[in-house]
C-alpha atoms as a PDB file:
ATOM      1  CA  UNK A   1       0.000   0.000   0.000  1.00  0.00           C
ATOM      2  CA  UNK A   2       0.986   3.485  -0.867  1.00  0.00           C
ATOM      3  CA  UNK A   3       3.074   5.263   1.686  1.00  0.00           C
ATOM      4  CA  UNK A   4       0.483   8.056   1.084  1.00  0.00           C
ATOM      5  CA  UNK A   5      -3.306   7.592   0.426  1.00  0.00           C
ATOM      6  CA  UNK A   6      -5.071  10.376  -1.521  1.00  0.00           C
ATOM      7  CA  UNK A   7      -9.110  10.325  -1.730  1.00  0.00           C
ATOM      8  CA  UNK A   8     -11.090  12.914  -3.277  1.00  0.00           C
ATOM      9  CA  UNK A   9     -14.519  13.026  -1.262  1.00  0.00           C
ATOM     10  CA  UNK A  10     -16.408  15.985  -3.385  1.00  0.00           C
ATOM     11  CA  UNK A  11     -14.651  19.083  -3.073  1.00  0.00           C
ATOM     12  CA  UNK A  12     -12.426  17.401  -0.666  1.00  0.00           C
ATOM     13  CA  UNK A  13      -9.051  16.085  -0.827  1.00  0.00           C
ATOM     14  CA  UNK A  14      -7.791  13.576   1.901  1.00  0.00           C
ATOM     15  CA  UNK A  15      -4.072  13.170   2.228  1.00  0.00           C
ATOM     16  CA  UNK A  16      -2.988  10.389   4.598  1.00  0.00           C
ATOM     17  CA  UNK A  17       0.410   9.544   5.840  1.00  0.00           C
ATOM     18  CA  UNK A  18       0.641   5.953   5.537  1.00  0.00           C
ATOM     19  CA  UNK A  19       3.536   4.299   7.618  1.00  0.00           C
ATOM     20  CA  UNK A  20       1.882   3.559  11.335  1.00  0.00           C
ATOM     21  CA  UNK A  21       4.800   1.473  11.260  1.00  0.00           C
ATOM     22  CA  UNK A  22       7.492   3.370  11.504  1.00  0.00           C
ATOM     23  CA  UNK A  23       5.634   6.684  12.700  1.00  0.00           C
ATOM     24  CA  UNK A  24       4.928   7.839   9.482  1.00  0.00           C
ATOM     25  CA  UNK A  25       8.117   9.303   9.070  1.00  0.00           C
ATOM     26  CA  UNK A  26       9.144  10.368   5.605  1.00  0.00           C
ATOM     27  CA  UNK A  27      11.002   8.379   3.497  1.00  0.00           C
ATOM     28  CA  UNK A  28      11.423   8.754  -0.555  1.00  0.00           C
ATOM     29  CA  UNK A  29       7.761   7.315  -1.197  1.00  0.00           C
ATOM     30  CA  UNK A  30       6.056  10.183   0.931  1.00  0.00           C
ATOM     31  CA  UNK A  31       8.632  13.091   0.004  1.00  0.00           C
ATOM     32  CA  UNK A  32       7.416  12.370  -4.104  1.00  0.00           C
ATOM     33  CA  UNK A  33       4.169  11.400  -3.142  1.00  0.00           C
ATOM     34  CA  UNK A  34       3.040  14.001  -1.037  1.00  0.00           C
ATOM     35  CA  UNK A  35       4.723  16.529  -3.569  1.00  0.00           C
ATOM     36  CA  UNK A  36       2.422  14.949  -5.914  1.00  0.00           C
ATOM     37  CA  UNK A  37      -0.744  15.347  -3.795  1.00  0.00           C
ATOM     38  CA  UNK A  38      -0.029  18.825  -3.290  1.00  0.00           C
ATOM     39  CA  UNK A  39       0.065  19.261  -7.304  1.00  0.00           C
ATOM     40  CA  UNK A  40      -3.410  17.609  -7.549  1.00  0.00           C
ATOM     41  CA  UNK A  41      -4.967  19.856  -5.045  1.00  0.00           C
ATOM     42  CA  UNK A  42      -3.246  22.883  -6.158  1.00  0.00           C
ATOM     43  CA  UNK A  43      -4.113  22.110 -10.249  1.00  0.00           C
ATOM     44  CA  UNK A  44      -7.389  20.172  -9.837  1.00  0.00           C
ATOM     45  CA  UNK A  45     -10.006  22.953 -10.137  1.00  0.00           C
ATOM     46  CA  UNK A  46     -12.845  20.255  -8.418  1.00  0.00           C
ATOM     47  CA  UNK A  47     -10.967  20.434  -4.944  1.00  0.00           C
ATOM     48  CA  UNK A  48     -11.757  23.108  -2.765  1.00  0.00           C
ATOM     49  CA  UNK A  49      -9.719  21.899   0.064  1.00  0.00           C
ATOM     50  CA  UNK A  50      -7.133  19.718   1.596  1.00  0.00           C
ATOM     51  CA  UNK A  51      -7.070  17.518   4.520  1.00  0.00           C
ATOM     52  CA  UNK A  52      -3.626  16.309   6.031  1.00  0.00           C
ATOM     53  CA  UNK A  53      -3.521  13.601   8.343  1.00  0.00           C
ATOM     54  CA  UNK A  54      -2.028   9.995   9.236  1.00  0.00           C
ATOM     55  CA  UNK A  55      -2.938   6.429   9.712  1.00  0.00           C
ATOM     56  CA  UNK A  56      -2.964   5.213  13.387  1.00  0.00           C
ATOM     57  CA  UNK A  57      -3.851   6.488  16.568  1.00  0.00           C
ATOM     58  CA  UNK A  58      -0.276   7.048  17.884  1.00  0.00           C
ATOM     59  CA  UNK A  59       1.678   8.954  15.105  1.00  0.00           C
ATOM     60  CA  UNK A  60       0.855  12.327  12.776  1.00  0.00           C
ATOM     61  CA  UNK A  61       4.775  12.363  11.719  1.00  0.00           C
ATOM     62  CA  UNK A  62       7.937  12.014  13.830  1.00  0.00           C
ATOM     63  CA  UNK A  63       9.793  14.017  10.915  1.00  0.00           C
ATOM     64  CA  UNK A  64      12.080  12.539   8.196  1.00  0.00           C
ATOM     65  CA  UNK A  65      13.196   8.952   7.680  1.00  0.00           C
ATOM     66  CA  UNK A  66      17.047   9.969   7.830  1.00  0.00           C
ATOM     67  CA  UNK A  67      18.542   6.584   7.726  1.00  0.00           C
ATOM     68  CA  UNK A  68      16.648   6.071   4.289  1.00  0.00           C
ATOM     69  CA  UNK A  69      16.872   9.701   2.538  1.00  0.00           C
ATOM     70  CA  UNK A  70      20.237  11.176   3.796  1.00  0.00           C
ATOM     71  CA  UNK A  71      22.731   8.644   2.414  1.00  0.00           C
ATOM     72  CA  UNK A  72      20.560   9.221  -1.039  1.00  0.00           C
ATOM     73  CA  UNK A  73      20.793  13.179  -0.702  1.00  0.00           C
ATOM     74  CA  UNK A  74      24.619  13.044   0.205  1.00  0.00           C
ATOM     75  CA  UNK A  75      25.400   9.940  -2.269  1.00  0.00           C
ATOM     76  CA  UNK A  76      26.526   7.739   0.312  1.00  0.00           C
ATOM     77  CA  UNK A  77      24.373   5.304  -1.504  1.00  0.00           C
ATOM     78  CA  UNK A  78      22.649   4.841  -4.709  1.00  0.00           C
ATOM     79  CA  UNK A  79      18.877   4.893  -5.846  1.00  0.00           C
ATOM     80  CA  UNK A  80      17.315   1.424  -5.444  1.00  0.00           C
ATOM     81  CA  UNK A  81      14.030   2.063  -7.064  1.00  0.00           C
ATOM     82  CA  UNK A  82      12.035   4.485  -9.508  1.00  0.00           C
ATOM     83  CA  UNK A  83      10.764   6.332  -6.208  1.00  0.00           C
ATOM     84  CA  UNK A  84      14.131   6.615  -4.956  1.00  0.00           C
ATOM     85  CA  UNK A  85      15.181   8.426  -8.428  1.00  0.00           C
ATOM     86  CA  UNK A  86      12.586  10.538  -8.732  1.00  0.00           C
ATOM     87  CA  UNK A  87      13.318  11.838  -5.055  1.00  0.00           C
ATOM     88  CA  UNK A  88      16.938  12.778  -6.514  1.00  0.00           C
ATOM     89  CA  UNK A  89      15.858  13.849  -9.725  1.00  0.00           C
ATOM     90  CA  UNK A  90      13.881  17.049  -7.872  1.00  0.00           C
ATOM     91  CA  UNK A  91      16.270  18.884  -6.049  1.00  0.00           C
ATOM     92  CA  UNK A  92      13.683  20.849  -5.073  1.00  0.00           C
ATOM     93  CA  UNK A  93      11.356  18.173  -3.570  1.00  0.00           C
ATOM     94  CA  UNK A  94      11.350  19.577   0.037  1.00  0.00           C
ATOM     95  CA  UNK A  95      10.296  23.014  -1.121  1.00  0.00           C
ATOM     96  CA  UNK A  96       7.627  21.344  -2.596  1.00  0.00           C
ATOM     97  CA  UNK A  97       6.289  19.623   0.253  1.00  0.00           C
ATOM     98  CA  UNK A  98       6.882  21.613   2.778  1.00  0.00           C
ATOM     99  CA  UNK A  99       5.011  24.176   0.634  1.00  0.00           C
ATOM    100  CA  UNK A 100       7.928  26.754   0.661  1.00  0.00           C
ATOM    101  CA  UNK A 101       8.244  26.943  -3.638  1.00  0.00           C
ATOM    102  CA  UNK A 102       5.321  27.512  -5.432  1.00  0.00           C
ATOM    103  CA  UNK A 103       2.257  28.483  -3.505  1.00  0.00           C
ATOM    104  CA  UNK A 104      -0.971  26.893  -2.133  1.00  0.00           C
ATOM    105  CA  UNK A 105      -3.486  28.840  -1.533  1.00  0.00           C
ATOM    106  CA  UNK A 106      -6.311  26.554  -1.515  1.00  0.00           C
ATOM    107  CA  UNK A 107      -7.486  25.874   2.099  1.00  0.00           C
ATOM    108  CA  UNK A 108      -5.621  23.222   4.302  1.00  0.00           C
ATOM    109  CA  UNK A 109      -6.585  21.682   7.415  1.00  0.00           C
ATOM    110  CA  UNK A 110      -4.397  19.246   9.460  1.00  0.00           C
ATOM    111  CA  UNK A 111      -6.314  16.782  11.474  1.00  0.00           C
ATOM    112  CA  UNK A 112      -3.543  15.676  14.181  1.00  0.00           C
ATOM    113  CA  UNK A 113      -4.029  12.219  15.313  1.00  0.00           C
ATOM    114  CA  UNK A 114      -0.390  11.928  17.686  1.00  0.00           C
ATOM    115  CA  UNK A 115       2.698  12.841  17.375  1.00  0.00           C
ATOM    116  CA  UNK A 116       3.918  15.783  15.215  1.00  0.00           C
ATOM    117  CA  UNK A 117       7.773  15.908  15.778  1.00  0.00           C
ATOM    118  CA  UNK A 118      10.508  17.174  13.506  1.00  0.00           C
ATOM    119  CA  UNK A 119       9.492  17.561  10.177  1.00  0.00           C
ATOM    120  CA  UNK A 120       5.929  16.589  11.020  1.00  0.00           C
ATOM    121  CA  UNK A 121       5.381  19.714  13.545  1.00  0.00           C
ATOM    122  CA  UNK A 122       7.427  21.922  10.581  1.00  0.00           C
ATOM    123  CA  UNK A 123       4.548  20.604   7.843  1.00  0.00           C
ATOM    124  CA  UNK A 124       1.628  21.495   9.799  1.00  0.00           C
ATOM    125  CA  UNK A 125       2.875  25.085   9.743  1.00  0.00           C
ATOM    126  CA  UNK A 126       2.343  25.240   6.024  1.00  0.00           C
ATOM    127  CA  UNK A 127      -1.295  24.460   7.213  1.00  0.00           C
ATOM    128  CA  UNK A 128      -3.953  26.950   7.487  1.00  0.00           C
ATOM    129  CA  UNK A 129      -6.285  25.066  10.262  1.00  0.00           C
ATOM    130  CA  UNK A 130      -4.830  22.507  12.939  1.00  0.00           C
ATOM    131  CA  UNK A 131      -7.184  20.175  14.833  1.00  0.00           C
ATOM    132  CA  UNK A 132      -5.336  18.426  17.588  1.00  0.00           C
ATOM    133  CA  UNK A 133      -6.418  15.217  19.438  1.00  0.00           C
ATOM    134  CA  UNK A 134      -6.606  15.669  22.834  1.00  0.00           C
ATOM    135  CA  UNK A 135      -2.775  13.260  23.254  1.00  0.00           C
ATOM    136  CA  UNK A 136      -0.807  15.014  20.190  1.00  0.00           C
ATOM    137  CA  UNK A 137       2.388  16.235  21.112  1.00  0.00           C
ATOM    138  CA  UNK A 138       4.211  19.006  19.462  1.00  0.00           C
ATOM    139  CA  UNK A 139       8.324  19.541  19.062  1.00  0.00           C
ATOM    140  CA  UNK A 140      11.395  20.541  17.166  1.00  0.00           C
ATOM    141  CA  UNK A 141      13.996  18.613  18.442  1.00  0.00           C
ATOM    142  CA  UNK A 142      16.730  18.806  15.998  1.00  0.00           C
ATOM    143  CA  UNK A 143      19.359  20.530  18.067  1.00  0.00           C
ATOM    144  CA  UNK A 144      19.138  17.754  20.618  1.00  0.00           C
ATOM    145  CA  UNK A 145      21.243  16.141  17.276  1.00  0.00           C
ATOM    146  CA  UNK A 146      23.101  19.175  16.027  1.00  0.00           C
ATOM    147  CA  UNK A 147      20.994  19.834  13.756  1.00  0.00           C
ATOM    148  CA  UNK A 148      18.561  22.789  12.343  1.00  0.00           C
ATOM    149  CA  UNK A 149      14.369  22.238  12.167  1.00  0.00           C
ATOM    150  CA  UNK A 150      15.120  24.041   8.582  1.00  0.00           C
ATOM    151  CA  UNK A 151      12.259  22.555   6.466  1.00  0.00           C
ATOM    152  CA  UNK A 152      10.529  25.863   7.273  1.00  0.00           C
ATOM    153  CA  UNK A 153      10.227  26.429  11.036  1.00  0.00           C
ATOM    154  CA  UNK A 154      13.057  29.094  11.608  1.00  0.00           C
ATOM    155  CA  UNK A 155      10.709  31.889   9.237  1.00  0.00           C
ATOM    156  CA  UNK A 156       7.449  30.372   9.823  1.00  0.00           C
ATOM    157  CA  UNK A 157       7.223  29.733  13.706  1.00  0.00           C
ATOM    158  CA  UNK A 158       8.176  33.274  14.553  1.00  0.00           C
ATOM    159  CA  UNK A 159       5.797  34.916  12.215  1.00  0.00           C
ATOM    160  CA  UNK A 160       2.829  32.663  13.089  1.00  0.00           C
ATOM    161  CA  UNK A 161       3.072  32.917  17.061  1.00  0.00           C
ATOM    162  CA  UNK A 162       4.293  35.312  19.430  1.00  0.00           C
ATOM    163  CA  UNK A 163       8.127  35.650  19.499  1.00  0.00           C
ATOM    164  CA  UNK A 164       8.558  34.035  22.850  1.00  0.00           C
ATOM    165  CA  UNK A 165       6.520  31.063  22.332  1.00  0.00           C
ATOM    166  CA  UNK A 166       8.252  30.703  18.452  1.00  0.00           C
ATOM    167  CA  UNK A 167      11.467  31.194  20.510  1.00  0.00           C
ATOM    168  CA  UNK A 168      10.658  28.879  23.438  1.00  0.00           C
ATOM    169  CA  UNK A 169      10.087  26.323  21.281  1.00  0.00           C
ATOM    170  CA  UNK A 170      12.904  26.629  18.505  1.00  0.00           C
ATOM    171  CA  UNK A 171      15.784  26.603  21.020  1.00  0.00           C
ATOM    172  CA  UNK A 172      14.369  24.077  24.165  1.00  0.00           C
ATOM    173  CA  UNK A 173      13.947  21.405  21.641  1.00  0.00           C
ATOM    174  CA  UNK A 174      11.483  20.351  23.974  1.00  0.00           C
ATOM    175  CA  UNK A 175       7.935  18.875  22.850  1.00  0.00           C
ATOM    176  CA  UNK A 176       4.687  20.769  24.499  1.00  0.00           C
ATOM    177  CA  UNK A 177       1.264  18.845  24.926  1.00  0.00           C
ATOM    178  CA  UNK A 178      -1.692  19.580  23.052  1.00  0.00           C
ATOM    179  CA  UNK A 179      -3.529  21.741  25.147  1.00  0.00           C
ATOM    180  CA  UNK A 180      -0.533  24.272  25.120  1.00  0.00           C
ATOM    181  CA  UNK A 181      -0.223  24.223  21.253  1.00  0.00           C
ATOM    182  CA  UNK A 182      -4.106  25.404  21.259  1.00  0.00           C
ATOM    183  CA  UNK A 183      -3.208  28.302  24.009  1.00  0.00           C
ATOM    184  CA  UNK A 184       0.009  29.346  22.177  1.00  0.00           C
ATOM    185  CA  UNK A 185      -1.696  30.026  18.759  1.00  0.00           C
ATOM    186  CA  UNK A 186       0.368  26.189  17.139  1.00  0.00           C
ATOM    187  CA  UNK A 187      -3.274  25.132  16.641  1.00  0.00           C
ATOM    188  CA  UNK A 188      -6.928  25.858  16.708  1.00  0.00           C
ATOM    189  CA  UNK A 189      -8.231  23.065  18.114  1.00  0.00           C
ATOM    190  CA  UNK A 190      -8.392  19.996  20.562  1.00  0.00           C
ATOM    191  CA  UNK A 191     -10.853  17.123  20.452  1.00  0.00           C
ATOM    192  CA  UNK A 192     -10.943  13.840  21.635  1.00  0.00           C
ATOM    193  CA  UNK A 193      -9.299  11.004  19.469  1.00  0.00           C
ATOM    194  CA  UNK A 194     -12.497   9.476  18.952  1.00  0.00           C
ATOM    195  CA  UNK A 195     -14.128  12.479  17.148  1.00  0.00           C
ATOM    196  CA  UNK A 196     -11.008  13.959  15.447  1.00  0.00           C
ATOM    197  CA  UNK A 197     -11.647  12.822  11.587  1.00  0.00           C
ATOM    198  CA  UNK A 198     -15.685  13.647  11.936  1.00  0.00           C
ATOM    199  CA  UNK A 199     -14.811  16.873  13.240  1.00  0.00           C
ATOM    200  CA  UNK A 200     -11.784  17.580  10.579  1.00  0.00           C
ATOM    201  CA  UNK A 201     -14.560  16.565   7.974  1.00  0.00           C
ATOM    202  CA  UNK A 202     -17.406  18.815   9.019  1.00  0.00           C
ATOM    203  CA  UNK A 203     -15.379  21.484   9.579  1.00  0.00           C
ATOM    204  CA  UNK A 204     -13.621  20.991   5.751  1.00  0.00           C
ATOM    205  CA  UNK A 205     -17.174  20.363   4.612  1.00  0.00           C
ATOM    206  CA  UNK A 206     -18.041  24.305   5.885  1.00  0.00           C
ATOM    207  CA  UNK A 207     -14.853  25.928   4.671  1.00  0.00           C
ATOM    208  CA  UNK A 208     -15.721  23.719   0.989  1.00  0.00           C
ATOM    209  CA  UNK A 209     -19.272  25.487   1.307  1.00  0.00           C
ATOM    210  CA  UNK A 210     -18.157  28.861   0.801  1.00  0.00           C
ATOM    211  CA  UNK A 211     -17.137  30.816  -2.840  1.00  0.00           C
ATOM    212  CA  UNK A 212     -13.877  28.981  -3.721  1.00  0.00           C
ATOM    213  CA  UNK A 213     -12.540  32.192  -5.496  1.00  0.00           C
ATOM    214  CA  UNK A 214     -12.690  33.977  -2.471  1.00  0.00           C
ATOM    215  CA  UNK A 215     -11.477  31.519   0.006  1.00  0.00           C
ATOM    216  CA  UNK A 216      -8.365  31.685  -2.327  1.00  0.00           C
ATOM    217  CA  UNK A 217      -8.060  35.442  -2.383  1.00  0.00           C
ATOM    218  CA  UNK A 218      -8.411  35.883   1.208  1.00  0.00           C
ATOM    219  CA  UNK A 219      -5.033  32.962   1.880  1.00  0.00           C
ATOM    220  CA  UNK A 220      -3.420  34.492  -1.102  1.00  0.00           C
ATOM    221  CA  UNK A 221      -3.757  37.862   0.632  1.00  0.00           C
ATOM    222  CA  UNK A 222      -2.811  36.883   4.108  1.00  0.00           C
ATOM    223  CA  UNK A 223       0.458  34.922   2.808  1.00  0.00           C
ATOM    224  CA  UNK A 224       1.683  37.112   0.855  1.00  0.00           C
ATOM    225  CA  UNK A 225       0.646  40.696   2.783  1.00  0.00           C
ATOM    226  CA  UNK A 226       2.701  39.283   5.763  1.00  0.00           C
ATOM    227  CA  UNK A 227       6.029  41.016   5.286  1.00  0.00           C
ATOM    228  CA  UNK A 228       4.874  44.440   3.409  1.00  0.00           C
ATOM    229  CA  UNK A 229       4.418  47.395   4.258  1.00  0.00           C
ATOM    230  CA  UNK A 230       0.557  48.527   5.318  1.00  0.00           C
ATOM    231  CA  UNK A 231      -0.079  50.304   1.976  1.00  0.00           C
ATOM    232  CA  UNK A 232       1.858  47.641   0.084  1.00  0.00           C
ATOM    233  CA  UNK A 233      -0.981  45.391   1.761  1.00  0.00           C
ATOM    234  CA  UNK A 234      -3.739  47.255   1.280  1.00  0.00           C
ATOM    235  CA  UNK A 235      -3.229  47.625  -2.061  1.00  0.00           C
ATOM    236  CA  UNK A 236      -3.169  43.772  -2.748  1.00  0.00           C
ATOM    237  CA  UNK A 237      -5.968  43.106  -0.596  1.00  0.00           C
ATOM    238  CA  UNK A 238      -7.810  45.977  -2.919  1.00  0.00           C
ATOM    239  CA  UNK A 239      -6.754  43.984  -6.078  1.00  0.00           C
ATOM    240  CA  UNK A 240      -7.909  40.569  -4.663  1.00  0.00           C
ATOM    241  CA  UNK A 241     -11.090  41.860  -3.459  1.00  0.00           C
ATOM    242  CA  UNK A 242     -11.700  43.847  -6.495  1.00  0.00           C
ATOM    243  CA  UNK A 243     -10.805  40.415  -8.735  1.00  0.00           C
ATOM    244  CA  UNK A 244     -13.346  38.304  -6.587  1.00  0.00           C
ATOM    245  CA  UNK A 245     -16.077  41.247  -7.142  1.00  0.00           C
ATOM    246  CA  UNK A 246     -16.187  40.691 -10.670  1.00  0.00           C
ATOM    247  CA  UNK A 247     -16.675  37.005 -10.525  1.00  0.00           C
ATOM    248  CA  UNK A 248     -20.032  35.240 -11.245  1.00  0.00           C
ATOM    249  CA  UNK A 249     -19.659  33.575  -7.403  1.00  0.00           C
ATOM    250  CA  UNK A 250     -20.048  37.421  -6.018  1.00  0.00           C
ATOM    251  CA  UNK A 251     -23.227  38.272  -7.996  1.00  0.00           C
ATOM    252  CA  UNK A 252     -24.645  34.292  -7.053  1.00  0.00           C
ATOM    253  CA  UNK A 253     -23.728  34.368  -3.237  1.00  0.00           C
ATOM    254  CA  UNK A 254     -26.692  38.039  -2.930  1.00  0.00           C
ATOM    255  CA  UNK A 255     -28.686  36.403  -5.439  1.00  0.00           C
ATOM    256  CA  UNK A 256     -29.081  33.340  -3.403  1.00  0.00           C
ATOM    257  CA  UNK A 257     -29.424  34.947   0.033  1.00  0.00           C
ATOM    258  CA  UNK A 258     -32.474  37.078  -1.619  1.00  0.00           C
ATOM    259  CA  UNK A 259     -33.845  33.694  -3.127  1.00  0.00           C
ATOM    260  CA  UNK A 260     -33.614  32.321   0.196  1.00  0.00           C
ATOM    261  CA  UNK A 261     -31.523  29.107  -1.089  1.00  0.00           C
ATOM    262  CA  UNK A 262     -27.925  27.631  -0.715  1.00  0.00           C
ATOM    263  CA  UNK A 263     -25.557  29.389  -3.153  1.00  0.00           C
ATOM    264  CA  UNK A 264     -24.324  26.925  -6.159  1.00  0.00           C
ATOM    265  CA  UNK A 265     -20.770  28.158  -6.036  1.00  0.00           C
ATOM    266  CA  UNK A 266     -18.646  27.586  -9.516  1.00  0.00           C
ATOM    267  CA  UNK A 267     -15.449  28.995  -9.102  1.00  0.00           C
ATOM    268  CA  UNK A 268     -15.876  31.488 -11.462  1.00  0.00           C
END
């Protein structure tokens, strides 16, 4: 079985990590699948948005596989298999996904079923909504092993959550519980283990309700506004607004709240 599953329910793409095993850590087969995945969600116009999660009830991701990957990256040994060369034939694979290169700005929730450690906690922050279960545990431990969390973490931690939580976290290397992601701004949510993928689902099933054009314009906005300055900002958010004004979603969404009826949303 795939080391990632991908399932399309509606507007809905589910991404699972696949290796319970060995706590669906990365390895080749996830690095060029899930780089894949991303590629269908970003290019298929039929998905609204993404779901990222994990098989088992112990794991999300306790980061890379680096007895498998490393020799390949530094040639220590040589490609065994066709997944195995087409991780070395993309140089760029991490950027891809990690969601650093080219941009995503469909909507992506992370439903959090354990452990997110390493690379796994530096994924979810290329998430846009994180529901925990109520026994996840969050951490960057790589210097503990001399060693950066630089698949993202050291730009995007400090500009997603206060400084001295970002901070805390960077250079302890020490994992926090669940309930202390939630009240440091990691994630949005906590819910018991029993109820985490029915509550990921209704919750994607809402965001997939709304005008896909502007569900795009407003995370296009917000990524890329981060860093400029206010009238910089302003001005984009003026030309994404302006571009979702003129599609045929903005005149449906009035037209259907006079009609009294759900609005049939085409993404145009």
């Amino acid at each position: 079985m795939s080391a990632v599953l991908f399932e399309q329910r509606g507007p809905i793409a589910w991404i699972t990590l696949n290796r319970p095993q060995a706590k669906n850590t990365m390895n080749a087969e996830v690095f060029v699948r899930l780089a894949e995945a991303w590629d269908e969600v970003r290019n298929n116009d039929s998905i609204r948005v993404a779901v990222l999660t994990a098989s088992g009830e112990e794991d999300f991701c306790c980061g890379g596989d680096l007895g498998g990957v490393i020799p390949l990256w530094t040639g220590a040994r040589q490609p065994e298999n066709e997944i195995e060369e087409k991780l070395l034939a993309d140089p760029m694979i991490m950027d891809k996904v990690m969601l650093k290169g080219e941009p995503l700005y469909k909507p992506v929730i992370a439903a959090i079923n354990g452990r997110a450690l390493g690379g796994g906690c530096e994924i979810l922050q290329a998430t846009d909504i994180r529901v925990a279960a109520e026994h996840a545990v969050f951490g960057l431990p790589e210097p503990k092993s001399g060693i950066v969390p630089g698949a993202g973490s050291m730009v995007r931690l400090a500009r997603q959550l206060p400084y001295a939580h970002a901070m805390k976290l960077l250079l302890t290397a020490e994992p926090i519980a669940a309930d202390t992601a939630r009240q440091i701004g990691l994630i949005s949510d906590v819910v018991p283990a029993a109820v985490l993928h029915s509550h990921v689902e209704a919750l994607a099933e809402r965001v997939a309700d709304n005008a896909p054009l502007a569900l795009q314009a407003i995370k296009k906005t917000v990524l890329e506004s981060h860093t400029l300055p206010w009238a910089d900002a302003f001005q984009l958010e003026m030309e994404q607004a302006g571009a979702v004004m003129m599609s045929r979603d903005a005149r449906e969404g009035p037209k259907a709240f006079k009609e009294k009826r759900k609005p049939q949303f085409t993404g145009q």
